[in-house]
C-alpha atoms as a PDB file:
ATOM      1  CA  UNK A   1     191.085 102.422 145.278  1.00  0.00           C
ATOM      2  CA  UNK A   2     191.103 101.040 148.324  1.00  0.00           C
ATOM      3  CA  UNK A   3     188.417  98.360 148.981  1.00  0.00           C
ATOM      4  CA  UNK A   4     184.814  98.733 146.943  1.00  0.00           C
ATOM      5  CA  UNK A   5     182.735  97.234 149.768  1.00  0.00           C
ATOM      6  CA  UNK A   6     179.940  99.965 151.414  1.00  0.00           C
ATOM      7  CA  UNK A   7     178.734  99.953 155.191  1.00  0.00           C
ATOM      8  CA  UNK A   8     175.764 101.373 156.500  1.00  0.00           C
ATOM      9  CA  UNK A   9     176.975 104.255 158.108  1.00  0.00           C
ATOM     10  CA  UNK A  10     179.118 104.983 155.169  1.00  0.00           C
ATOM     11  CA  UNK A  11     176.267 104.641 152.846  1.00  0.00           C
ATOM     12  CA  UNK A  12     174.000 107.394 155.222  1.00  0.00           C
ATOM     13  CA  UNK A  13     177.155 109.919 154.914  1.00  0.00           C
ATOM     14  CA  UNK A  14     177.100 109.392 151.089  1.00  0.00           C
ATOM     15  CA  UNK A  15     173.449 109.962 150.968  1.00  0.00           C
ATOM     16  CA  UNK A  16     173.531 112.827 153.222  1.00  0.00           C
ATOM     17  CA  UNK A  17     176.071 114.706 151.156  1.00  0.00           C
ATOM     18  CA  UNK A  18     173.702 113.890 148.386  1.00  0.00           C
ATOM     19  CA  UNK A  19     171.006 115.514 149.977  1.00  0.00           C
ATOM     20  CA  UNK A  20     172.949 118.788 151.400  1.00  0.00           C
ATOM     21  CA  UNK A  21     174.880 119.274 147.675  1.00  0.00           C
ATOM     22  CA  UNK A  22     176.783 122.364 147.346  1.00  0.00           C
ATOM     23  CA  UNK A  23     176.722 122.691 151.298  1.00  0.00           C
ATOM     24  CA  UNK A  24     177.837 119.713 152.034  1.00  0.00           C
ATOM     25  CA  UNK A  25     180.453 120.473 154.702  1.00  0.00           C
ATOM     26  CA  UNK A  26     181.819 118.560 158.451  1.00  0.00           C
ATOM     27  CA  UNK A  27     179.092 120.692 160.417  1.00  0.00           C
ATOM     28  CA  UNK A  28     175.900 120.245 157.784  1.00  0.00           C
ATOM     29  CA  UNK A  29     176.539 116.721 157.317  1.00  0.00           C
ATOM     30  CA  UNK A  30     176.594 116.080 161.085  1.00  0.00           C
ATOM     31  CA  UNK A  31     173.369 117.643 161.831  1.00  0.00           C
ATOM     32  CA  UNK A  32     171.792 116.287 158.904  1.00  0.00           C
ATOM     33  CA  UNK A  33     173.013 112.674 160.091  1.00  0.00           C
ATOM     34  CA  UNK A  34     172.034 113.548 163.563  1.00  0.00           C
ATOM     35  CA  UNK A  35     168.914 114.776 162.649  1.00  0.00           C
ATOM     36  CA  UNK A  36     167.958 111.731 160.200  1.00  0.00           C
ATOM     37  CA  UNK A  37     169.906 109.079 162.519  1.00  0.00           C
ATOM     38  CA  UNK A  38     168.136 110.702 165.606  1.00  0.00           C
ATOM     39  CA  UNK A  39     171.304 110.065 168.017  1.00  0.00           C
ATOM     40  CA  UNK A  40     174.341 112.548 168.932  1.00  0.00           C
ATOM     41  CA  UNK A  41     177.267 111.923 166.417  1.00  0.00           C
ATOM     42  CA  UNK A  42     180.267 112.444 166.983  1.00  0.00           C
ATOM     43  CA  UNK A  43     182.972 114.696 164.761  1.00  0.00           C
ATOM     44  CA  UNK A  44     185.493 112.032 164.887  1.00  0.00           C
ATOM     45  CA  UNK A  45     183.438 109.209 163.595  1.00  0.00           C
ATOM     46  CA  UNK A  46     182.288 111.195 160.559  1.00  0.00           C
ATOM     47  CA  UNK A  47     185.234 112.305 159.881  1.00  0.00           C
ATOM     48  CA  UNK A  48     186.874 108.610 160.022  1.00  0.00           C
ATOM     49  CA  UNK A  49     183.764 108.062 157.714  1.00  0.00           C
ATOM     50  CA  UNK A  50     184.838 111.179 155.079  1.00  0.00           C
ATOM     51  CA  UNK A  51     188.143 110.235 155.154  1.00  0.00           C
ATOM     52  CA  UNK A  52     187.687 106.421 154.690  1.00  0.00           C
ATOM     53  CA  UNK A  53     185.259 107.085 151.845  1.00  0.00           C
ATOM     54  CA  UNK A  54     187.698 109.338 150.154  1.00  0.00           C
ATOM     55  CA  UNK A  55     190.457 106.824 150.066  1.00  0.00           C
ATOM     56  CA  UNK A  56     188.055 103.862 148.524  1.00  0.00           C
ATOM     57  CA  UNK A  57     187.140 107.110 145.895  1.00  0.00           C
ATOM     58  CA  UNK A  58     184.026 107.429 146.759  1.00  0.00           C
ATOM     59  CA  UNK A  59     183.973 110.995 147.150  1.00  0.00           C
ATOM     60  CA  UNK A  60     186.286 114.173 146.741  1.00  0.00           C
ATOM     61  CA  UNK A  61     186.688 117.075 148.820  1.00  0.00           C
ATOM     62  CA  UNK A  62     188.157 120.543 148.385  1.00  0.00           C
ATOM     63  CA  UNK A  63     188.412 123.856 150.583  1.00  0.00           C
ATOM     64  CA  UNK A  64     186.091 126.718 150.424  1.00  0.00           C
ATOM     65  CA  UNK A  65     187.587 130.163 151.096  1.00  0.00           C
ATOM     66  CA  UNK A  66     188.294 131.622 154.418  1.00  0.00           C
ATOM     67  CA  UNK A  67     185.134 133.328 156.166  1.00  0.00           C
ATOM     68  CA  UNK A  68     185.433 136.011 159.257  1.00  0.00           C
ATOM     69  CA  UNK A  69     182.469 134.679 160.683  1.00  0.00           C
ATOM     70  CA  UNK A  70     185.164 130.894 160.915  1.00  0.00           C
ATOM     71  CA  UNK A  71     187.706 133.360 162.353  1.00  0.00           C
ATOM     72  CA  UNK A  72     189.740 132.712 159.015  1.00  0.00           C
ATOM     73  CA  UNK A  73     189.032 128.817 158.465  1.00  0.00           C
ATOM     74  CA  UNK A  74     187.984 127.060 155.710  1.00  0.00           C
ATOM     75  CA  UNK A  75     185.213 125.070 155.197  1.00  0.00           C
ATOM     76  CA  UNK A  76     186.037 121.182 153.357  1.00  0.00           C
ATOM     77  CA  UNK A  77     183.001 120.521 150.859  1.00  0.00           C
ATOM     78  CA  UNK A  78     182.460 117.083 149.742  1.00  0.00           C
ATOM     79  CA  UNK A  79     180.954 115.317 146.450  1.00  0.00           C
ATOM     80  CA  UNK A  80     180.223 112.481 145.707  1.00  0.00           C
ATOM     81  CA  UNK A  81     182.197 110.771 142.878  1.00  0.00           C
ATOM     82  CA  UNK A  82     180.912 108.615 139.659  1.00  0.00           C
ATOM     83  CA  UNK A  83     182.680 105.798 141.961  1.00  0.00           C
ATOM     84  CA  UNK A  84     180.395 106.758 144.998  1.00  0.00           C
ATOM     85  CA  UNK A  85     177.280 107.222 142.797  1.00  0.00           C
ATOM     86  CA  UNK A  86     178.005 103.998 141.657  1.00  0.00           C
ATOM     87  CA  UNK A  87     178.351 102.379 145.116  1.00  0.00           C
ATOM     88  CA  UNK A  88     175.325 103.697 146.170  1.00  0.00           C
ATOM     89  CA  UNK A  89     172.880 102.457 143.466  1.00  0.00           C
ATOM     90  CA  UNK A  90     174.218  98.904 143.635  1.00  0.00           C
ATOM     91  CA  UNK A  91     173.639  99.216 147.576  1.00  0.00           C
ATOM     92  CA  UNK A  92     170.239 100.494 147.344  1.00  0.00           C
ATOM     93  CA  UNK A  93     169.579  97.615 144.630  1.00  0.00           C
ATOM     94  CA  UNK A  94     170.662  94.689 146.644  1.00  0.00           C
ATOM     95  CA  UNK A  95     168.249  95.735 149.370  1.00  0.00           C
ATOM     96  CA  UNK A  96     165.566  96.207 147.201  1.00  0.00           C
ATOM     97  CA  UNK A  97     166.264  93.024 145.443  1.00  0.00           C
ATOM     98  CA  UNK A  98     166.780  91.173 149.123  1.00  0.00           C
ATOM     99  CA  UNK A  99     163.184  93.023 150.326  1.00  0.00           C
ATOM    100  CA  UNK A 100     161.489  91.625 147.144  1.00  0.00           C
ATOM    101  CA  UNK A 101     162.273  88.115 148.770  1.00  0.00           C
ATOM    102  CA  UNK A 102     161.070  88.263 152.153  1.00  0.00           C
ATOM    103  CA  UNK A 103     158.120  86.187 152.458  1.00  0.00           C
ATOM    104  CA  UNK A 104     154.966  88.406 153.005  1.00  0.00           C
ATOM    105  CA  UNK A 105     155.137  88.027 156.929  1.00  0.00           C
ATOM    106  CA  UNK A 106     154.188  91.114 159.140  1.00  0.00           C
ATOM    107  CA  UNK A 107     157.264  92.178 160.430  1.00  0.00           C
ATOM    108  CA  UNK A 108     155.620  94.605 163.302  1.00  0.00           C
END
């Protein structure tokens, strides 16, 4: 597995396959991320993400079947892995634990 360390975009992707489960495919997680992230993202940047996330096993992916409405293609689906569940609690964690900590100052 190649490095265990999580970044903040990577950590959004992860929870945004979470979120879109069985339909979490390229297109869905873009316009969820877009949607959430409210900017324009781009395909190659999530798909840097995906791929970069698969090789530190964080998540798996596998092909649907071929759809005429995709003129043929196949959709990739992606899951999250034990690995990426994993990542993901001790990420939400040490921001919860690092919030707990912040003196009580108003931060507007």
């Amino acid at each position: 597995m190649k490095g265990s360390n999580l970044g903040e975009f990577q950590e959004v992707v992860l929870l945004s396959i979470l979120i879109l489960d069985d339909e979490a495919y390229g297109l869905k997680i873009q316009k969820e991320l877009s949607t959430r992230l409210k900017r324009t993202l781009s395909r190659g940047a999530l798909h840097t993400a995906l791929s970069r996330l698969e090789e530190k096993g964080f998540i798996t992916s596998h092909t649907g079947g071929a759809t005429a409405e995709r003129g043929g293609r196949r959709k990739r689906y992606y899951t999250l892995t034990n690995t990426g569940k994993e990542s993901l609690k001790q990420a939400r964690e040490l921001r919860e634990e690092m919030w707990s900590l912040v003196p009580k100052l108003s931060l507007s």
